[in-house]
PDB file of N, CA and C in Angstrom:
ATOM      1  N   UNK A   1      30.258   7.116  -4.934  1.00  0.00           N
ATOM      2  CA  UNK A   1      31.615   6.677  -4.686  1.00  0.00           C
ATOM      3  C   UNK A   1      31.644   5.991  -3.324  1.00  0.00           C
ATOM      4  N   UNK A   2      32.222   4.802  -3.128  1.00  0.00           N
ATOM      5  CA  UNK A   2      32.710   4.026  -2.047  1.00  0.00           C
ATOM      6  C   UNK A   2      33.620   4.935  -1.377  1.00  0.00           C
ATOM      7  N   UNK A   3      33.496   4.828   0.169  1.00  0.00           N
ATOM      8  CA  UNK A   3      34.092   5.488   1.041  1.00  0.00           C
ATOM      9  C   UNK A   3      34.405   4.348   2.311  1.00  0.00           C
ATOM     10  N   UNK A   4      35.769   4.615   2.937  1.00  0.00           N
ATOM     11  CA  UNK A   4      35.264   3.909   4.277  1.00  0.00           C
ATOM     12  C   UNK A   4      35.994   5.379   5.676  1.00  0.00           C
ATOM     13  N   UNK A   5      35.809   5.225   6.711  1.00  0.00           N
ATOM     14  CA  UNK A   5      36.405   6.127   7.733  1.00  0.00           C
ATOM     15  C   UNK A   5      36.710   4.705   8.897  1.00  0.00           C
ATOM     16  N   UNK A   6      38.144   5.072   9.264  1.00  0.00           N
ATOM     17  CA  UNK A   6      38.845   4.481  10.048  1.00  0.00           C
ATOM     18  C   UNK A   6      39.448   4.623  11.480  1.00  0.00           C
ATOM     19  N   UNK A   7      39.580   3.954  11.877  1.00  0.00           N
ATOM     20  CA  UNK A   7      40.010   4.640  13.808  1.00  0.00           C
ATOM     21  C   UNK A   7      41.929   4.228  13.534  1.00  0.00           C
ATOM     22  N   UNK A   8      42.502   5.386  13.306  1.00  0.00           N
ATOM     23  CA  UNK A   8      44.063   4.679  13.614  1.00  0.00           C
ATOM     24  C   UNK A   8      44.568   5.324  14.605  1.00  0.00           C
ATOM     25  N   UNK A   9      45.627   4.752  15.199  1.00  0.00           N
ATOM     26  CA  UNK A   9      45.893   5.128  16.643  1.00  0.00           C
ATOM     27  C   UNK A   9      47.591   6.073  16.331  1.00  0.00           C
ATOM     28  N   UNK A  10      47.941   6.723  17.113  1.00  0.00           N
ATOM     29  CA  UNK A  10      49.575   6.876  16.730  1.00  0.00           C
ATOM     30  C   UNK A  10      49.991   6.099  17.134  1.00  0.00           C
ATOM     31  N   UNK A  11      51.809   6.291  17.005  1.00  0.00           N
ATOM     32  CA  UNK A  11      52.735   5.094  17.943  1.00  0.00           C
ATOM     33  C   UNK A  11      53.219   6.157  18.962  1.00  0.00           C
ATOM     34  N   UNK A  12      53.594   5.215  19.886  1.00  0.00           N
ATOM     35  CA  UNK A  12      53.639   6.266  21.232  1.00  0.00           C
ATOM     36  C   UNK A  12      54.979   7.271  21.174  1.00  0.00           C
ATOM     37  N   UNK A  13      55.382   6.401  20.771  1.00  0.00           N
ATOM     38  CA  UNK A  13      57.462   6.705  20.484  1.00  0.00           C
ATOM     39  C   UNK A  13      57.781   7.514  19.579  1.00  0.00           C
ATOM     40  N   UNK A  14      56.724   7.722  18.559  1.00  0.00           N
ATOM     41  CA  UNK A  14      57.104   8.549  17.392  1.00  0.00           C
ATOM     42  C   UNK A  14      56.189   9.379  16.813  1.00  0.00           C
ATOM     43  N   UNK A  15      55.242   9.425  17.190  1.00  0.00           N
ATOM     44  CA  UNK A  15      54.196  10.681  17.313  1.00  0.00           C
ATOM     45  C   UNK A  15      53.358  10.321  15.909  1.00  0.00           C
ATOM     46  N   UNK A  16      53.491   9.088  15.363  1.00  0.00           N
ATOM     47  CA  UNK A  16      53.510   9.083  13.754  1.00  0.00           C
ATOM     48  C   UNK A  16      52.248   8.119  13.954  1.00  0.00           C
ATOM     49  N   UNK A  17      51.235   8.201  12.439  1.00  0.00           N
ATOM     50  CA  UNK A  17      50.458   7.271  12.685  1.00  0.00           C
ATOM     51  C   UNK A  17      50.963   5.715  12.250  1.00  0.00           C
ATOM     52  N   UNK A  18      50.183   4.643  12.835  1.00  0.00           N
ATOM     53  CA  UNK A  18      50.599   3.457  13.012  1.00  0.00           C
ATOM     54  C   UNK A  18      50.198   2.476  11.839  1.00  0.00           C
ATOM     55  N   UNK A  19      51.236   2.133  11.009  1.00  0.00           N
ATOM     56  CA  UNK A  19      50.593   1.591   9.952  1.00  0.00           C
ATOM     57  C   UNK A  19      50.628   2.708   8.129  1.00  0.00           C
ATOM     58  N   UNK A  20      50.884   3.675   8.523  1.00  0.00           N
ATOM     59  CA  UNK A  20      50.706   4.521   7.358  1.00  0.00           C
ATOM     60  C   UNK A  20      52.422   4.628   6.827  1.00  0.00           C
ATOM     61  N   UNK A  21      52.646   5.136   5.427  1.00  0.00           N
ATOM     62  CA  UNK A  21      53.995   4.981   5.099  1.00  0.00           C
ATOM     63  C   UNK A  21      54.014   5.523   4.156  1.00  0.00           C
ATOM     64  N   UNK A  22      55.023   6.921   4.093  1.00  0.00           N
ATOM     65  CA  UNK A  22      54.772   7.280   2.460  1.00  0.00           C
ATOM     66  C   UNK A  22      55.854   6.914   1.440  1.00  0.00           C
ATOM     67  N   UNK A  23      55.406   6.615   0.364  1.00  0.00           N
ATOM     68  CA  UNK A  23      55.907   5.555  -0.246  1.00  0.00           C
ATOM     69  C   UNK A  23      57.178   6.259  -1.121  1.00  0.00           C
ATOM     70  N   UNK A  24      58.719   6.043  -1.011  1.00  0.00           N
ATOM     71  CA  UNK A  24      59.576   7.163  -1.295  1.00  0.00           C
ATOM     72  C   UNK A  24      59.210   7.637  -3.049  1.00  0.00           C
ATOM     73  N   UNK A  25      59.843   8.400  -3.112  1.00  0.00           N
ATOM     74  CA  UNK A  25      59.944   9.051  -4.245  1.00  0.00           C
ATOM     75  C   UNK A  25      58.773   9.502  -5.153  1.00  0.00           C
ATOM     76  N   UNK A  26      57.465   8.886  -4.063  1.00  0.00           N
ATOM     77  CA  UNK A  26      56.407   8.979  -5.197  1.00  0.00           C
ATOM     78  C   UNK A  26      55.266   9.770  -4.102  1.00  0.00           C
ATOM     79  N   UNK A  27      54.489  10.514  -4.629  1.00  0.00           N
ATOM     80  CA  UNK A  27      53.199  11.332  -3.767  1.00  0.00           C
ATOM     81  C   UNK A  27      51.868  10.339  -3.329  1.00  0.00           C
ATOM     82  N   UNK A  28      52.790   9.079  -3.178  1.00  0.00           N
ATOM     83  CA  UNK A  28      51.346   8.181  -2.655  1.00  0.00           C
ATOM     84  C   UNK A  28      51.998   7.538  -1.240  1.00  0.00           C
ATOM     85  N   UNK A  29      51.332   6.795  -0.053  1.00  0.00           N
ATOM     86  CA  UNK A  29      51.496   5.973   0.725  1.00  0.00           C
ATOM     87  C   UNK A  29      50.690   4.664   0.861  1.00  0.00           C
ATOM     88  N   UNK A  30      51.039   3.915   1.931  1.00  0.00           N
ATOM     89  CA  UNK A  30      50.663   2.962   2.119  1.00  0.00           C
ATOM     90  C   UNK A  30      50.081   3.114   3.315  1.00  0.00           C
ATOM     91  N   UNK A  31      49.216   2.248   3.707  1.00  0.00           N
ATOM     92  CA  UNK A  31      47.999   1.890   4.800  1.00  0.00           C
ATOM     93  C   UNK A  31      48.023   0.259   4.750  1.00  0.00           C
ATOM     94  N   UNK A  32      48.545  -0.289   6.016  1.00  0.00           N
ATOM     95  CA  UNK A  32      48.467  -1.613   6.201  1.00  0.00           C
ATOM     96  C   UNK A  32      47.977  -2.497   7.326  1.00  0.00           C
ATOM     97  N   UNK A  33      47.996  -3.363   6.930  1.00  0.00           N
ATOM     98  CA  UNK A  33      47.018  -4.535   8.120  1.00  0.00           C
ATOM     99  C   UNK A  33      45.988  -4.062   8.638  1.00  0.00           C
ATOM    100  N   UNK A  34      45.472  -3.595   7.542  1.00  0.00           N
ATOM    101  CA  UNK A  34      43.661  -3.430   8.014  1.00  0.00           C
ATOM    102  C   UNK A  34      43.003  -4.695   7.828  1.00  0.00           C
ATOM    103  N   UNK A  35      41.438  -5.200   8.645  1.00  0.00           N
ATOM    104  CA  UNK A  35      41.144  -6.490   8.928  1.00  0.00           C
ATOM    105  C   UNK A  35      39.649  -6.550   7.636  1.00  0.00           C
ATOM    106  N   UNK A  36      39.750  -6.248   6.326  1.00  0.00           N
ATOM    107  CA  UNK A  36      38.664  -5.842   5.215  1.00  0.00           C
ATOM    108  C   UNK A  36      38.786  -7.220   4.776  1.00  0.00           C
ATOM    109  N   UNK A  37      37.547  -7.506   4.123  1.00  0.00           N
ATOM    110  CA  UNK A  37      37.627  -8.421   2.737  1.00  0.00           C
ATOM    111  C   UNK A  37      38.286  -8.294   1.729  1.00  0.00           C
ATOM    112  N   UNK A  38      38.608  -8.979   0.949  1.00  0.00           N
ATOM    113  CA  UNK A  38      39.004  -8.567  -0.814  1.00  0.00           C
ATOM    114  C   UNK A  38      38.083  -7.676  -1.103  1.00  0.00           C
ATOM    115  N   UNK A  39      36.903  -8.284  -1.324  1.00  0.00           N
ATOM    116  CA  UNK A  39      35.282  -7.942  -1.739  1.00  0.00           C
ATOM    117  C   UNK A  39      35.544  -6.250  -1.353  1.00  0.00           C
ATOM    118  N   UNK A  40      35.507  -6.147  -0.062  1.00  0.00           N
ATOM    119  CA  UNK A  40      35.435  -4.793   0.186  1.00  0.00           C
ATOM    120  C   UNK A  40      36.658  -3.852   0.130  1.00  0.00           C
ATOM    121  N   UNK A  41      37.630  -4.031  -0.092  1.00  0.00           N
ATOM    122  CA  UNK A  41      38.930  -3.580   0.074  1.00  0.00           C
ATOM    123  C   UNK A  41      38.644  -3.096  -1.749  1.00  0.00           C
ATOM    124  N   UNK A  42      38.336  -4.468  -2.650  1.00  0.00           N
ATOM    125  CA  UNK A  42      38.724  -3.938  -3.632  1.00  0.00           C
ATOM    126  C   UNK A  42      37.009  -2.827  -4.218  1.00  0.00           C
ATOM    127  N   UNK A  43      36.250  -2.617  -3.117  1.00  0.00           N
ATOM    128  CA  UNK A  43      35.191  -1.766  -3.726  1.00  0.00           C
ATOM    129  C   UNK A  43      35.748  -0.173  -3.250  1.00  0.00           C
ATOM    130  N   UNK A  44      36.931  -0.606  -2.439  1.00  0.00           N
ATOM    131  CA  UNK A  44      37.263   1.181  -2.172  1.00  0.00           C
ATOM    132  C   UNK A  44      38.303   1.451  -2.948  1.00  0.00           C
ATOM    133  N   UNK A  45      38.221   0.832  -4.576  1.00  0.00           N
ATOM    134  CA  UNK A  45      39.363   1.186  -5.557  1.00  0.00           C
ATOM    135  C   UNK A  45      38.632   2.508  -6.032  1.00  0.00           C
ATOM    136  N   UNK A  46      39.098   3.654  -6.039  1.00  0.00           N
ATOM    137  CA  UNK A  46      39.238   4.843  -6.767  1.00  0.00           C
ATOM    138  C   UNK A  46      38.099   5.296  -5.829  1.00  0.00           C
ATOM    139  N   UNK A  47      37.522   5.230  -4.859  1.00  0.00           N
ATOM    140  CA  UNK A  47      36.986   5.331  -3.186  1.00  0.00           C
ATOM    141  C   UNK A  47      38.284   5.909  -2.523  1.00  0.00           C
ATOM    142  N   UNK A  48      37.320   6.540  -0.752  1.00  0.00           N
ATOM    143  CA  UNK A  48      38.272   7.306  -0.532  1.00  0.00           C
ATOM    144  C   UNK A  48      38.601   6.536   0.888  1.00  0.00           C
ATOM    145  N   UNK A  49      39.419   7.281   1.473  1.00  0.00           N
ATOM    146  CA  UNK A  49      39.786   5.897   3.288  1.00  0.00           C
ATOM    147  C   UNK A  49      40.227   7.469   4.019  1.00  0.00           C
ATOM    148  N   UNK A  50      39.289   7.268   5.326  1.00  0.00           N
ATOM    149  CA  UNK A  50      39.774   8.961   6.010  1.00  0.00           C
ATOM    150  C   UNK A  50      40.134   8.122   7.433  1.00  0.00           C
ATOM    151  N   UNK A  51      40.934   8.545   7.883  1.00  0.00           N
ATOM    152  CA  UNK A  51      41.660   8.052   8.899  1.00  0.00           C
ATOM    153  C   UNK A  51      41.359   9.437  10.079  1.00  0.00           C
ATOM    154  N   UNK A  52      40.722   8.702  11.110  1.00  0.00           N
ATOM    155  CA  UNK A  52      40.732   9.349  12.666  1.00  0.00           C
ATOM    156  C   UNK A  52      41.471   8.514  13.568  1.00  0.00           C
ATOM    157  N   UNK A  53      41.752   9.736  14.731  1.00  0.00           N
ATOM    158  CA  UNK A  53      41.728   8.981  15.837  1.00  0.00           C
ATOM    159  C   UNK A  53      40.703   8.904  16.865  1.00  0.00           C
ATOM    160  N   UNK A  54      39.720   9.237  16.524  1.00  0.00           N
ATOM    161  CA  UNK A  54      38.766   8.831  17.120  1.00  0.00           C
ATOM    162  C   UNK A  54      36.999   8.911  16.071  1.00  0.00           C
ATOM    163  N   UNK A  55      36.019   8.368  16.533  1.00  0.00           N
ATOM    164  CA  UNK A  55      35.493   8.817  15.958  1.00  0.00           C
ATOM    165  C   UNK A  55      34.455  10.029  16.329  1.00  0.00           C
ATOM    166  N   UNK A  56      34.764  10.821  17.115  1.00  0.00           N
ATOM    167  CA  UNK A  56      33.895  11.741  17.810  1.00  0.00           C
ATOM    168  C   UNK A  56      35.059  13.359  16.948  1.00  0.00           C
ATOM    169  N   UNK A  57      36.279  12.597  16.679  1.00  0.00           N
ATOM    170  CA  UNK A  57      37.552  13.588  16.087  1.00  0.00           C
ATOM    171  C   UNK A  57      36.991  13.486  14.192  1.00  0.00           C
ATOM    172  N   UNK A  58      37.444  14.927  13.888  1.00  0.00           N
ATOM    173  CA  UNK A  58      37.358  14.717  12.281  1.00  0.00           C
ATOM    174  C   UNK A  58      38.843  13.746  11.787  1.00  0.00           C
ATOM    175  N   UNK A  59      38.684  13.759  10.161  1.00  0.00           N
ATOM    176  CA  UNK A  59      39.682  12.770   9.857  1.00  0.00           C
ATOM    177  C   UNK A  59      40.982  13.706  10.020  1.00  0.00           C
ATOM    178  N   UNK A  60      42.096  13.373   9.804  1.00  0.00           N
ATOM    179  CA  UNK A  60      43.534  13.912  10.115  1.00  0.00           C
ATOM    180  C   UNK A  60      44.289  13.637   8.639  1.00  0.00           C
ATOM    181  N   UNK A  61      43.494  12.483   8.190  1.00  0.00           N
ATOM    182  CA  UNK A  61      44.864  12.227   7.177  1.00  0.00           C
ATOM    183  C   UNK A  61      43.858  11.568   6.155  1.00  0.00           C
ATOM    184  N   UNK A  62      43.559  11.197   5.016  1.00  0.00           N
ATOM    185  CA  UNK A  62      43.048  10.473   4.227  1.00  0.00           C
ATOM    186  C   UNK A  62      43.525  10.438   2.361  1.00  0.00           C
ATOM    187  N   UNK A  63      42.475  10.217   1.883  1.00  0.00           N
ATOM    188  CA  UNK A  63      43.544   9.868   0.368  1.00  0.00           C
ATOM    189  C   UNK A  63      42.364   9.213  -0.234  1.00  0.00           C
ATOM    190  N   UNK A  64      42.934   8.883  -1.890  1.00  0.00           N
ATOM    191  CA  UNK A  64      42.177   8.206  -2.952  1.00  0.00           C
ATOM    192  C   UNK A  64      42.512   6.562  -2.835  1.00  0.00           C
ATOM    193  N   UNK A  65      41.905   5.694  -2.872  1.00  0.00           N
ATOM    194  CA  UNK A  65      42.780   4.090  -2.859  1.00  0.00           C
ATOM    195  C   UNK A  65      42.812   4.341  -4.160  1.00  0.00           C
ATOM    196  N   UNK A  66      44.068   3.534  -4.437  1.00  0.00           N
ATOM    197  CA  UNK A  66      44.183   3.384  -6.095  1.00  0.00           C
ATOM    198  C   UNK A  66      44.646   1.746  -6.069  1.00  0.00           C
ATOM    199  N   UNK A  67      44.944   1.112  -5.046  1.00  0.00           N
ATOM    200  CA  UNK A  67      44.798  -0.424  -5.062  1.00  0.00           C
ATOM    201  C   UNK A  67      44.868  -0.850  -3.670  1.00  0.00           C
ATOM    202  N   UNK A  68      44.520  -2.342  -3.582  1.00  0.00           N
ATOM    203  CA  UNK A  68      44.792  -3.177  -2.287  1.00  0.00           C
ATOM    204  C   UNK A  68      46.005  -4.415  -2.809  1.00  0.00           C
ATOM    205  N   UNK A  69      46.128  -5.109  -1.895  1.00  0.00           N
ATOM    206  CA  UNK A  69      46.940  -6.483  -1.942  1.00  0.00           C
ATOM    207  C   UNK A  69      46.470  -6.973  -0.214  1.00  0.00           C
ATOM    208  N   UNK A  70      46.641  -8.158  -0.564  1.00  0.00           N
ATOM    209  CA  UNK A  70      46.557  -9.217   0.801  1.00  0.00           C
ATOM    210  C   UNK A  70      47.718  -9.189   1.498  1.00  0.00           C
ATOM    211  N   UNK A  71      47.759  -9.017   2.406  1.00  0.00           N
ATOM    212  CA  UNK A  71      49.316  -8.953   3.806  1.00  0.00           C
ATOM    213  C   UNK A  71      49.012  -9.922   4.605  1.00  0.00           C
ATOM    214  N   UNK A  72      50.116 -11.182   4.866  1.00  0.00           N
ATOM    215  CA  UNK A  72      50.188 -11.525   6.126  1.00  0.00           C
ATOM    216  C   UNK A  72      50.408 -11.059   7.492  1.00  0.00           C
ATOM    217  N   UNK A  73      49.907 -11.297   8.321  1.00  0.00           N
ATOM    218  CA  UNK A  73      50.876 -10.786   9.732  1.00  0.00           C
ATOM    219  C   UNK A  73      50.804 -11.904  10.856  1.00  0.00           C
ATOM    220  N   UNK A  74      51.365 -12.381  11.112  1.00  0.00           N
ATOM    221  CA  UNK A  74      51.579 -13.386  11.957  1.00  0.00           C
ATOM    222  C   UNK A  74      51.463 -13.135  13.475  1.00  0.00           C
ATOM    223  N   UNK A  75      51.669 -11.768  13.691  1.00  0.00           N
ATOM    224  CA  UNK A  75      51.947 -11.420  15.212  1.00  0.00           C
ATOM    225  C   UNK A  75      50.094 -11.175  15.388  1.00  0.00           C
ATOM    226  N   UNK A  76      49.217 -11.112  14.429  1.00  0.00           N
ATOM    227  CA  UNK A  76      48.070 -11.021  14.662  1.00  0.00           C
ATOM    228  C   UNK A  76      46.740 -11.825  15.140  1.00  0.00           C
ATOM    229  N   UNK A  77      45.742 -11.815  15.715  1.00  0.00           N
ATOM    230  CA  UNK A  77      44.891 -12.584  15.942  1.00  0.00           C
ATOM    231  C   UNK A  77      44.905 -13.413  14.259  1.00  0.00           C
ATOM    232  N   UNK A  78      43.694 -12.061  13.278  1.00  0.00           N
ATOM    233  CA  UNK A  78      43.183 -12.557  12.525  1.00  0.00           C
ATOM    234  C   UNK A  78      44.516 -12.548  11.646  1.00  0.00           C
ATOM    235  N   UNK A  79      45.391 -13.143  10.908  1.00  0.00           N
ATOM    236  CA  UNK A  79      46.218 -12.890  10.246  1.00  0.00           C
ATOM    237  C   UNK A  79      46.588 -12.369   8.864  1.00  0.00           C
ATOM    238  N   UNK A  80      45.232 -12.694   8.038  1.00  0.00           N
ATOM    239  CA  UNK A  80      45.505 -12.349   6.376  1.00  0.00           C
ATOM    240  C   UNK A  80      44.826 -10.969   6.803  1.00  0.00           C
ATOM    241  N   UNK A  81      45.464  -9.725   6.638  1.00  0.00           N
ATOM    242  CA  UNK A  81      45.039  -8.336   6.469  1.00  0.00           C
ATOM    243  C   UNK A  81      45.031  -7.928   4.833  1.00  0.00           C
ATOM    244  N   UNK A  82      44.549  -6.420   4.687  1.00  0.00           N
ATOM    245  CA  UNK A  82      44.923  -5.899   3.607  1.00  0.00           C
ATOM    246  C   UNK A  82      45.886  -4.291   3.559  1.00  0.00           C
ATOM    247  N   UNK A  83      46.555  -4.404   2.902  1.00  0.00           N
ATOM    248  CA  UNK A  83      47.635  -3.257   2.542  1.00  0.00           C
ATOM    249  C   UNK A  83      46.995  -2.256   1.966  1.00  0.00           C
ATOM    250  N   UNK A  84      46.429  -0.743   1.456  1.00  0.00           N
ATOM    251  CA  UNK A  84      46.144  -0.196   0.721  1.00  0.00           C
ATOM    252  C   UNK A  84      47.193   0.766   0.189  1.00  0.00           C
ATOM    253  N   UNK A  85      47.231   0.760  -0.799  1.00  0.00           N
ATOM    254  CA  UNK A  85      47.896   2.420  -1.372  1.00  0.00           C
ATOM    255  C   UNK A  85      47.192   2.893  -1.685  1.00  0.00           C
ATOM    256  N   UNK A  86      47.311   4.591  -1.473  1.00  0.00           N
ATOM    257  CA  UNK A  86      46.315   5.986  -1.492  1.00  0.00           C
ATOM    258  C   UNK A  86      46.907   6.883  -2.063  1.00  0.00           C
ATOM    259  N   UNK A  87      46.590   7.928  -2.670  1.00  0.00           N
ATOM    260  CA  UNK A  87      46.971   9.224  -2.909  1.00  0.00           C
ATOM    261  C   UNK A  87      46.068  10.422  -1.753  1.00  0.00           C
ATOM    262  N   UNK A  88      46.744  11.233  -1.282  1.00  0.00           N
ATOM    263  CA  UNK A  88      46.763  11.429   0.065  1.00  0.00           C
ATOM    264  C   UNK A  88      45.729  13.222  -0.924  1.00  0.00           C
ATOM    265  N   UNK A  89      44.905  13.361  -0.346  1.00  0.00           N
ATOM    266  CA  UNK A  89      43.384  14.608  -0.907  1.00  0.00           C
ATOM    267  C   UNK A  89      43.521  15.167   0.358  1.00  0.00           C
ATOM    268  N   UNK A  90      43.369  16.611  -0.038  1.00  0.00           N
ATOM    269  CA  UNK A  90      42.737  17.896   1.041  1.00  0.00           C
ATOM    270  C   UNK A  90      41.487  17.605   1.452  1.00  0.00           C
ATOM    271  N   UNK A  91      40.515  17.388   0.488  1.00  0.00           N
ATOM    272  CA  UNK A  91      39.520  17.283   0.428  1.00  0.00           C
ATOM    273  C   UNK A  91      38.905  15.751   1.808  1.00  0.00           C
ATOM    274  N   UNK A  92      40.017  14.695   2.091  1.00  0.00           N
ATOM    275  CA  UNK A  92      39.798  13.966   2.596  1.00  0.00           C
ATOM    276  C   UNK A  92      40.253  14.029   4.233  1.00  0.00           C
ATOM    277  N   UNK A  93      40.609  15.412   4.460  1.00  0.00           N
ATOM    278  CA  UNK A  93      41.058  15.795   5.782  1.00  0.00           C
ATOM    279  C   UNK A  93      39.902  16.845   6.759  1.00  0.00           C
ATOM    280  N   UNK A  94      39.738  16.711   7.647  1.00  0.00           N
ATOM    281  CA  UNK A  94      38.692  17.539   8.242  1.00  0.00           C
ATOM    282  C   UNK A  94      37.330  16.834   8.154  1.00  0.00           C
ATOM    283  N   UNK A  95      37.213  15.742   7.728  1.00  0.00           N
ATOM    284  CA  UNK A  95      36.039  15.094   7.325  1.00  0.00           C
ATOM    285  C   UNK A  95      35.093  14.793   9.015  1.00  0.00           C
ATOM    286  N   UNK A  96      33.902  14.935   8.990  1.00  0.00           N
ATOM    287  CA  UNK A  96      33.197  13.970  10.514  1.00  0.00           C
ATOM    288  C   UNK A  96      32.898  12.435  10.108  1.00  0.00           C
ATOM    289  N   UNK A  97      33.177  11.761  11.217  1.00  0.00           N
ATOM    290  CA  UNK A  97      32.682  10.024  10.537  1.00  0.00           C
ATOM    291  C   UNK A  97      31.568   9.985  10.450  1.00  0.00           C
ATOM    292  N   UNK A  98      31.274   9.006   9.388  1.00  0.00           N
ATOM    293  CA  UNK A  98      30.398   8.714   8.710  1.00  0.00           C
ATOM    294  C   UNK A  98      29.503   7.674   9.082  1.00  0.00           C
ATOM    295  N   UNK A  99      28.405   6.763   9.506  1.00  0.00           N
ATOM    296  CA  UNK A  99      28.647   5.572   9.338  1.00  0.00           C
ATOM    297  C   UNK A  99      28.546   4.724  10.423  1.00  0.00           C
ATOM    298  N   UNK A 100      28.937   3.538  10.883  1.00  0.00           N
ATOM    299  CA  UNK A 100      28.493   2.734  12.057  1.00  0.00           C
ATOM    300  C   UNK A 100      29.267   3.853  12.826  1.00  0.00           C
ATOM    301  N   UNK A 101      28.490   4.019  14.313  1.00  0.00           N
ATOM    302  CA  UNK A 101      29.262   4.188  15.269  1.00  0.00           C
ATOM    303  C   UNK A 101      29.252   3.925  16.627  1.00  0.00           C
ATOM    304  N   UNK A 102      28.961   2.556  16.837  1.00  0.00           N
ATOM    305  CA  UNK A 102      28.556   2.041  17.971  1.00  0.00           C
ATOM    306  C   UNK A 102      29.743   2.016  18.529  1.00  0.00           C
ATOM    307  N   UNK A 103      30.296   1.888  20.006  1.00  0.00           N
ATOM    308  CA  UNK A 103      30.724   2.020  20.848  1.00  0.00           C
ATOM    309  C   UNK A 103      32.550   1.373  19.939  1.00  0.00           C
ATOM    310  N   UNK A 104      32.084   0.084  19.357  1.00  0.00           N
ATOM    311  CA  UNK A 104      32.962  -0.903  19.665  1.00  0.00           C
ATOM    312  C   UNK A 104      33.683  -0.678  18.123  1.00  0.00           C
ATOM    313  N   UNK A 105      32.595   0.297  17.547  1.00  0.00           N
ATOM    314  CA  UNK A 105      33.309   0.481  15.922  1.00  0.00           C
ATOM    315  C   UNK A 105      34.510   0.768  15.458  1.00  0.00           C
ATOM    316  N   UNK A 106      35.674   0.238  14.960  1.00  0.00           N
ATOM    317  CA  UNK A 106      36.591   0.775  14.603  1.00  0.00           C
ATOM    318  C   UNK A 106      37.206   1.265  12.907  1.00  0.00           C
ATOM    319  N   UNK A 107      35.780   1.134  12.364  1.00  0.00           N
ATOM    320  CA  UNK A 107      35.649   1.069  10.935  1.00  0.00           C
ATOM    321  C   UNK A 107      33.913   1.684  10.442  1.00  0.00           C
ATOM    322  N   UNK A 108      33.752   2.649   9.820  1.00  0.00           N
ATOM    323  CA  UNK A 108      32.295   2.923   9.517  1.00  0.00           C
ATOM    324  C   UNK A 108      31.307   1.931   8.674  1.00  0.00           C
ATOM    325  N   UNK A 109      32.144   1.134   7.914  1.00  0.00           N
ATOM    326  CA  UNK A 109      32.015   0.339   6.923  1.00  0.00           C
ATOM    327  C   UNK A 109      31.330   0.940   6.007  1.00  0.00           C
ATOM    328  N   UNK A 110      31.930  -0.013   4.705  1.00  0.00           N
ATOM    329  CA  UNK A 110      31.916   0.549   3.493  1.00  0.00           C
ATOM    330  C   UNK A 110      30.402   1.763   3.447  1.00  0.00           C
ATOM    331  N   UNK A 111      30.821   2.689   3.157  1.00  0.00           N
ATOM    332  CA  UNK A 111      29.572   3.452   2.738  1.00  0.00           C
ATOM    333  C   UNK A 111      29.453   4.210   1.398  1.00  0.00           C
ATOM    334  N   UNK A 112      28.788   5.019   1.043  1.00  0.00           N
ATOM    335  CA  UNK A 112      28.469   5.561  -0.417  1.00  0.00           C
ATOM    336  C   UNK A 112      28.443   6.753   0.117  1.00  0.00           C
ATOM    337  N   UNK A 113      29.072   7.599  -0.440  1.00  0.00           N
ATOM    338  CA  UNK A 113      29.195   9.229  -0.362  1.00  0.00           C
ATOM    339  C   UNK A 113      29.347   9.919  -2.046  1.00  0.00           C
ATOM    340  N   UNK A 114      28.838  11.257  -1.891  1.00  0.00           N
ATOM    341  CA  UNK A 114      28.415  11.901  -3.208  1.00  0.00           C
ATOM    342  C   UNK A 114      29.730  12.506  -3.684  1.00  0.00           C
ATOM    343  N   UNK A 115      29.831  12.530  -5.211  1.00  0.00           N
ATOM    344  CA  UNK A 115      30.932  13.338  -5.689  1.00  0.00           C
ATOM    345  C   UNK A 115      30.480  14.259  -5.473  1.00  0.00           C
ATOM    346  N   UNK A 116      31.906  14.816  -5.176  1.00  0.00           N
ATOM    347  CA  UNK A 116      31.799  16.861  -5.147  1.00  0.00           C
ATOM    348  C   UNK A 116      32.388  17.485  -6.537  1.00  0.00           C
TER     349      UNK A 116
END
C-alpha cells in the first residue's frame, strides 16, 4: 500500500491544523494545497497520508485518501496544488516518519508500507 507522511504546521490563532477540514455531516475531511503530482496524489488513492508536526514527532492526525482533485491558489509560489479527502484511521495516528528525512524534507515521499 502507498503511503505518504507529511510536516503540517498549526495556525497560530486557532490551535487547529492548517489546511485540514472536516467535511460537515460526513466522517471524512479534507487536506489541501499540498505541492504533489497528479501521478502521485492519485497513487495515494486507498493509501494512507499521516500528518506531523515535525518529523522527529509521531503523526497526530492521519486517514485513508479516498480521492484527490487539483486546487488553485494564487497567493502561492507554486500555484496548481492538490486537495485530498481522507477518512480519518486510529491506526494512522502515533505513527514515526517514514522515509526522506533530510533536513529540508517536508514530505517523506511516496513510500510502500505493509498491510496490517
Amino acid at each position: 500500500m502507498k503511503a505518504v507522511h507529511v510536516i503540517c504546521r498549526f495556525e497560530e490563532d486557532t490551535k487547529r491544523p492548517k489546511g485540514i477540514f472536516k467535511i460537515e455531516g460526513k466522517d471524512q475531511y479534507i487536506s489541501e494545497a499540498w505541492d504533489f503530482s497528479n501521478e502521485d496524489a492519485e497513487s495515494l488513492i486507498g493509501g494512507t497520508i499521516f500528518f506531523h508536526t515535525a518529523k522527529s514527532e509521531k503523526s497526530f492526525f492521519g486517514g485513508t485518501v479516498s480521492a484527490f482533485e487539483e486546487l488553485y491558489r494564487d497567493d502561492l509560489v507554486r500555484k496548481e496544488r492538490i486537495r485530498f479527502t481522507l477518512t480519518s484511521t486510529l491506526e494512522s495516528k502515533n505513527q514515526p516518519w517514514c522515509g526522506m528525512d533530510h533536513s529540508m524534507a517536508w514530505t517523506s515521499g511516496i513510500i510502500n508500507i505493509e498491510d496490517n
